[in-house]
N, C-alpha and C. Protein backbone atom coordinates (compact mmCIF):
# COMPACT_ATOMS: atom_id res chain seq x y z
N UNK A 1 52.57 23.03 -37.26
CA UNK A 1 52.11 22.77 -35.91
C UNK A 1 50.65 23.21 -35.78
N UNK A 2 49.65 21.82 -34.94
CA UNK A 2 48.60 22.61 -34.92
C UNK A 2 48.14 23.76 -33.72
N UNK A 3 47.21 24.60 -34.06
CA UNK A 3 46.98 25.19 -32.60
C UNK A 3 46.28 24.55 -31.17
N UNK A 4 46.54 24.71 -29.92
CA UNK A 4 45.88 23.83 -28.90
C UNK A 4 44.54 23.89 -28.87
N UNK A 5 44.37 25.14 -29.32
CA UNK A 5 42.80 25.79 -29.03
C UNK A 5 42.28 25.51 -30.19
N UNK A 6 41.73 24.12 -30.85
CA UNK A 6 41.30 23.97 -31.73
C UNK A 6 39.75 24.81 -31.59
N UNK A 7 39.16 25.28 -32.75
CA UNK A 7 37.68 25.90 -32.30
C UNK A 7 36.72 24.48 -32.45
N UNK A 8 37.25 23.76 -34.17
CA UNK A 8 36.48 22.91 -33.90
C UNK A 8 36.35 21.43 -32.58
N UNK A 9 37.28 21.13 -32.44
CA UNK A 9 37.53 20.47 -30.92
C UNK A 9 36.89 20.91 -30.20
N UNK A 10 36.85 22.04 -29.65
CA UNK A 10 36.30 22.34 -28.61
C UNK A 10 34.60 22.63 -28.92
N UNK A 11 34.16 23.27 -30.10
CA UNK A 11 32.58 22.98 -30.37
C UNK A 11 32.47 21.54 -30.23
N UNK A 12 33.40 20.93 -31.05
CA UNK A 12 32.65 19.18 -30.66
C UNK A 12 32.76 18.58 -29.15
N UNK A 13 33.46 19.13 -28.54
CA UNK A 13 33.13 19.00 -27.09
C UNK A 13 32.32 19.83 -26.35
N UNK A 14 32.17 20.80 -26.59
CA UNK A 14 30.92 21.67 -26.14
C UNK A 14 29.31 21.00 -26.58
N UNK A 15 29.62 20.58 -27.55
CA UNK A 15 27.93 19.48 -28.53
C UNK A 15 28.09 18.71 -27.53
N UNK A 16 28.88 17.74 -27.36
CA UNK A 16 28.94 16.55 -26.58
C UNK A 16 28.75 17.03 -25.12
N UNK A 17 29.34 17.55 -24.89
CA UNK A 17 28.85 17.91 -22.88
C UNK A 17 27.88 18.04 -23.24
N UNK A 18 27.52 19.02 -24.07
CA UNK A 18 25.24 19.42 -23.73
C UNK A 18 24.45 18.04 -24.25
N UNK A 19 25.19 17.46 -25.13
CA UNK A 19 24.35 16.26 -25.37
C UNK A 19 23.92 15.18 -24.25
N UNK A 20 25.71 15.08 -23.71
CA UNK A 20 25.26 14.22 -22.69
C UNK A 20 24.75 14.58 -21.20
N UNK A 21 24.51 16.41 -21.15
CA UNK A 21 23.33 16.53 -20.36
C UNK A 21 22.06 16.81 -20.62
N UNK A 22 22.22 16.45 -21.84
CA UNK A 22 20.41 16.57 -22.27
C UNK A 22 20.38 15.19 -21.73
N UNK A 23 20.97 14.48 -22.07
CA UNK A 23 20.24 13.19 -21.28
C UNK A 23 20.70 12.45 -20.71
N UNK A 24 21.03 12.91 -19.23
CA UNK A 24 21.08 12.83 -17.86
C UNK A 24 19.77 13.72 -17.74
N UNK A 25 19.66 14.83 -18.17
CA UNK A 25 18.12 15.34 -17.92
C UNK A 25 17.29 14.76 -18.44
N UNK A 26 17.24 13.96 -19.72
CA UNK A 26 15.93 13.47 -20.14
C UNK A 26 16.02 12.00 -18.91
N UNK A 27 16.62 11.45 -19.30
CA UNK A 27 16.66 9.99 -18.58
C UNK A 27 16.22 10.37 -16.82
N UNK A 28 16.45 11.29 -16.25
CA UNK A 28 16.50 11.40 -15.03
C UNK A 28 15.01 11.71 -14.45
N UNK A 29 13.94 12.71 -15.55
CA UNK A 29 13.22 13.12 -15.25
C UNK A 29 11.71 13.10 -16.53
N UNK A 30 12.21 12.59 -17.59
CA UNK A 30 10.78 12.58 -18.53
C UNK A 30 10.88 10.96 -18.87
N UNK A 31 11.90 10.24 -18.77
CA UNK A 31 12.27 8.83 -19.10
C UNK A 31 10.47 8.01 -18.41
N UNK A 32 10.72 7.05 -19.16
CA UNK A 32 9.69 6.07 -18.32
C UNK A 32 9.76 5.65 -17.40
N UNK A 33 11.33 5.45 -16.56
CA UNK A 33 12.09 4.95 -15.28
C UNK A 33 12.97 6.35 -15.06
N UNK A 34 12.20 6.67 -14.65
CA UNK A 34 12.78 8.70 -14.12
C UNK A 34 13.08 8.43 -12.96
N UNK A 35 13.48 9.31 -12.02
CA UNK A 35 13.64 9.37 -10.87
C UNK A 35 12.12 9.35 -10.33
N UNK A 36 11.55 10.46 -10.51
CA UNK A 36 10.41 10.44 -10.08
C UNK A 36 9.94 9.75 -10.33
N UNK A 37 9.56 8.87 -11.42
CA UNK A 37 8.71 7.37 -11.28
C UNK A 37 9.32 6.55 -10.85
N UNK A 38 10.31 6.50 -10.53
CA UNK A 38 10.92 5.43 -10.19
C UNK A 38 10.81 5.76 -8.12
N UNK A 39 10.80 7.16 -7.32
CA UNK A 39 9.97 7.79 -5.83
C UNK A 39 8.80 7.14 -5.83
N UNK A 40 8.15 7.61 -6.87
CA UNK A 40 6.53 7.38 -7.10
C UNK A 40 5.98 5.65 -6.25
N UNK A 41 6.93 4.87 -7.88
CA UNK A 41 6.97 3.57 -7.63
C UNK A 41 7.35 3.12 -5.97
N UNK A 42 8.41 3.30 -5.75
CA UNK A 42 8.68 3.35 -4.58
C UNK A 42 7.65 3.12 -3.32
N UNK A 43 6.90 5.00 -3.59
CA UNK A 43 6.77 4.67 -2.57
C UNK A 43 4.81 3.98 -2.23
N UNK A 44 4.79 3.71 -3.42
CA UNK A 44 3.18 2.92 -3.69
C UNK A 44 3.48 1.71 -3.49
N UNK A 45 4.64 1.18 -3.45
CA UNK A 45 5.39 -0.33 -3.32
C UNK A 45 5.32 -0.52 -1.34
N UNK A 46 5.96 0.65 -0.98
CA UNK A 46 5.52 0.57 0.72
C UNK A 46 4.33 0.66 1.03
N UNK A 47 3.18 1.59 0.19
CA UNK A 47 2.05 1.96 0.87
C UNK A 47 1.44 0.27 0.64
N UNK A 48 1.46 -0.03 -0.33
CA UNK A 48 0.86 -1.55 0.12
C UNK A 48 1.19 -2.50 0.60
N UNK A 49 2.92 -2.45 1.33
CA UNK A 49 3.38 -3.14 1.60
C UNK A 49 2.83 -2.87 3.35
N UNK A 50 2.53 -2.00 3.79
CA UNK A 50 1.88 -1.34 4.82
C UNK A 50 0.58 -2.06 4.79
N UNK A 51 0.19 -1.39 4.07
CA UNK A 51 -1.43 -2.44 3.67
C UNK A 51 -1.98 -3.28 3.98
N UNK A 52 -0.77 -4.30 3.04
CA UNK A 52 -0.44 -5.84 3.19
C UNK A 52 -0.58 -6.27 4.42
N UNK A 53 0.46 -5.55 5.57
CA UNK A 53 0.63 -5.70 7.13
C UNK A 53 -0.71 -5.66 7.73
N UNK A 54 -1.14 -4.74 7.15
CA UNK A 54 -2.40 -4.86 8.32
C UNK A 54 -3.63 -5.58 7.97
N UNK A 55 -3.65 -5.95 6.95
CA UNK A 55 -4.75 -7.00 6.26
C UNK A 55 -4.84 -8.26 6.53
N UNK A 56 -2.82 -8.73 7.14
CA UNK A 56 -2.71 -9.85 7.61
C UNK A 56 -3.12 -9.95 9.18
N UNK A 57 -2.92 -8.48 9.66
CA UNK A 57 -3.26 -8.65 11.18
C UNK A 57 -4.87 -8.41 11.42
N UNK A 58 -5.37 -8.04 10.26
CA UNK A 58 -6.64 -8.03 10.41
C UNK A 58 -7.11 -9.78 10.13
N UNK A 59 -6.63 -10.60 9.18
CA UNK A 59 -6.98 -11.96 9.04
C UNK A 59 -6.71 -12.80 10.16
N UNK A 60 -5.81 -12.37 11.15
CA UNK A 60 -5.02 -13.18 12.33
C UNK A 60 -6.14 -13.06 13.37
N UNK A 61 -6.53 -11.91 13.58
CA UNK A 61 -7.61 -11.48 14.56
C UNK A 61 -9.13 -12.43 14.11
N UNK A 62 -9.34 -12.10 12.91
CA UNK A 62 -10.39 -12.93 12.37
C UNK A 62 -10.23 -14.72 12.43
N UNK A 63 -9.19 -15.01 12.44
CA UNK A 63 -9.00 -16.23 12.47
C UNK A 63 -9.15 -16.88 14.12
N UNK A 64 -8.62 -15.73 14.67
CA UNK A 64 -8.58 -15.74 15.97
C UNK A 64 -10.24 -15.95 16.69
N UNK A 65 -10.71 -15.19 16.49
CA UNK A 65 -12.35 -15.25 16.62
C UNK A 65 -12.79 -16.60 16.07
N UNK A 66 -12.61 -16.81 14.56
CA UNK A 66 -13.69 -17.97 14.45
C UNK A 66 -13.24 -19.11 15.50
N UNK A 67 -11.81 -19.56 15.43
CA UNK A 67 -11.26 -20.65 16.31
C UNK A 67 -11.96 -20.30 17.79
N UNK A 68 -12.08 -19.44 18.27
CA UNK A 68 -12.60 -19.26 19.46
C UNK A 68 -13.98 -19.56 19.57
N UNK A 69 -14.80 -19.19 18.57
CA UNK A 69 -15.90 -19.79 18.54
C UNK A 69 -16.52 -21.04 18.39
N UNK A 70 -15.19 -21.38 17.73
CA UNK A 70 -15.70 -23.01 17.20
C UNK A 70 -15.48 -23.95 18.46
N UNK A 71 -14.61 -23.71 19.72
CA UNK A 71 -14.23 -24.13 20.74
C UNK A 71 -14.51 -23.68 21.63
N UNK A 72 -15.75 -22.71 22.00
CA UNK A 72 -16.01 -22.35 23.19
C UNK A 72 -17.74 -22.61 22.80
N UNK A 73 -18.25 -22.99 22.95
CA UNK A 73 -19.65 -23.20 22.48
C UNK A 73 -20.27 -21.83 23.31
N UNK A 74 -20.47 -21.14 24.50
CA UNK A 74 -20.97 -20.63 25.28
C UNK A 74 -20.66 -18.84 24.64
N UNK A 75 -19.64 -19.18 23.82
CA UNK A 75 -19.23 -17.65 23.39
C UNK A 75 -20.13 -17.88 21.83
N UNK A 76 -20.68 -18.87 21.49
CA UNK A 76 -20.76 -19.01 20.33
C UNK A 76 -22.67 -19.21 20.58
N UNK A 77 -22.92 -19.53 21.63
CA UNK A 77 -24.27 -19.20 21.73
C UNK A 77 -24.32 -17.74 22.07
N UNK A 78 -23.35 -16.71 23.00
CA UNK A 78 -23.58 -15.13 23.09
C UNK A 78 -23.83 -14.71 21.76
N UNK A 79 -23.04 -14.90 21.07
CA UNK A 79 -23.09 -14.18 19.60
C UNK A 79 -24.46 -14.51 18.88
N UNK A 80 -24.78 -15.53 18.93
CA UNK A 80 -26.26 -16.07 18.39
C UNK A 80 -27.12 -15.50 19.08
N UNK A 81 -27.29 -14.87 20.05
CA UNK A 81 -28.31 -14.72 20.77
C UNK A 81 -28.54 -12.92 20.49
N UNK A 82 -26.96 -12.50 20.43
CA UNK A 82 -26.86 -10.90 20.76
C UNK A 82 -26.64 -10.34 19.46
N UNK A 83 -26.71 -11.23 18.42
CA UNK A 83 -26.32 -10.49 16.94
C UNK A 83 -27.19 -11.30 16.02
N UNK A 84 -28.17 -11.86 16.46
CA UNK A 84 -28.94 -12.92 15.18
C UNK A 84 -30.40 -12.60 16.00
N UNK A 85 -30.22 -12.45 17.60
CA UNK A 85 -31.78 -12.35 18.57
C UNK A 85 -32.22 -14.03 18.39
N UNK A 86 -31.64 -14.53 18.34
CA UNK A 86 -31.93 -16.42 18.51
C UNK A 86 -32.11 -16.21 19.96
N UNK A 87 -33.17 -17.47 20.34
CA UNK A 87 -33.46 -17.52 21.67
C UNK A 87 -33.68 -19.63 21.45
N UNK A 88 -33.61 -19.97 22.90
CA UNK A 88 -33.79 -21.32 22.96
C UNK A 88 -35.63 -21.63 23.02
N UNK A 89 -35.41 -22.39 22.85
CA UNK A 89 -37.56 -22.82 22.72
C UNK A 89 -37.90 -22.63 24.36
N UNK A 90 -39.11 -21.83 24.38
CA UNK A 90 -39.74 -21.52 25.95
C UNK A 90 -39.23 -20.23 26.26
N UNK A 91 -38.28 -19.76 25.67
CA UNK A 91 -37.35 -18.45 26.39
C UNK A 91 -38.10 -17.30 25.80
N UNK A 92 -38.56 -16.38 26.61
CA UNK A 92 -39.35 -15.20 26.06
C UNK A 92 -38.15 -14.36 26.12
N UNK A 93 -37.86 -13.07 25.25
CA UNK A 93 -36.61 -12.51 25.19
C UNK A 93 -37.57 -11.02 25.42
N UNK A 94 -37.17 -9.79 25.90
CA UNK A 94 -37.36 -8.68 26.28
C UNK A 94 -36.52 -7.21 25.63
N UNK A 95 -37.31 -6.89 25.15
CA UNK A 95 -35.95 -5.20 24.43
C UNK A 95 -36.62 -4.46 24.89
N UNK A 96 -35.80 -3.61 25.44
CA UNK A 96 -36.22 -2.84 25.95
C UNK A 96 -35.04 -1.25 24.83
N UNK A 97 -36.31 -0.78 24.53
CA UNK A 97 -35.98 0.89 23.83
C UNK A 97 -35.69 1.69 24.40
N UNK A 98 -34.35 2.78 23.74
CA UNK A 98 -34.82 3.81 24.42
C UNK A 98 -35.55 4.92 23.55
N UNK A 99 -36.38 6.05 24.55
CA UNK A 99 -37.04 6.96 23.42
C UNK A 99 -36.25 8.14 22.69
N UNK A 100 -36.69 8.24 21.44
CA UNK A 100 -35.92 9.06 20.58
C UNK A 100 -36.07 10.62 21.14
C-alpha cells in the first residue's frame, strides 16, 4: 500500500502551484499585454478619444463660420475691414492708440 502523503506528489504540486503563480505574476504585470499596459492603453485610447470630440466640435464651429461668411456678405466685409484694415476706395480709416 502506498502512503497518502506522498513527499514526492506533493513537491510536484508545490513546483506546479509556484509555477503557475510565477506566471499569473509574470503575465499580469511584466508581460507585453500586462495589466498595466493593457490601464495604460486604455486609458490613452479615451484621452484621444476625448480629443477626437473636441477637434470635431472645434471643426463644426469652424465650418460654421466659414458658411456664415460665405452667405452673409456684410459679416464678411466686418472681418475684412477689422482683421486685414481693408477699407473701400475714398474711405479714410482712423486708429486711434492708446498710450503705453
Amino acid at each position: 500500500m502506498k502512503p497518502v502523503f506522498n513527499s514526492q506528489y506533493w513537491n510536484f504540486r508545490y513546483l506546479t502551484l509556484l509555477f503557475i503563480g510565477f506566471l499569473l505574476i509574470w503575465f499580469s504585470f511584466f508581460d507585453d499585454h500586462s495589466l498595466l499596459t493593457r490601464y495604460q492603453l486604455h486609458k490613452q485610447h479615451s484621452d484621444l478619444r476625448q480629443q477626437i470630440e473636441q477637434l470635431q466640435e472645434e471643426t463644426r464651429k469652424v465650418e460654421q463660420q466659414i458658411q456664415a461668411l460665405e452667405t452673409d456678405p456684410a459679416r464678411f466685409e466686418r472681418l475684412a475691414r477689422e482683421a486685414y484694415g481693408m477699407r473701400r476706395p475714398g474711405e479714410v480709416i482712423y486708429e486711434f492708440r492708446s498710450k503705453p
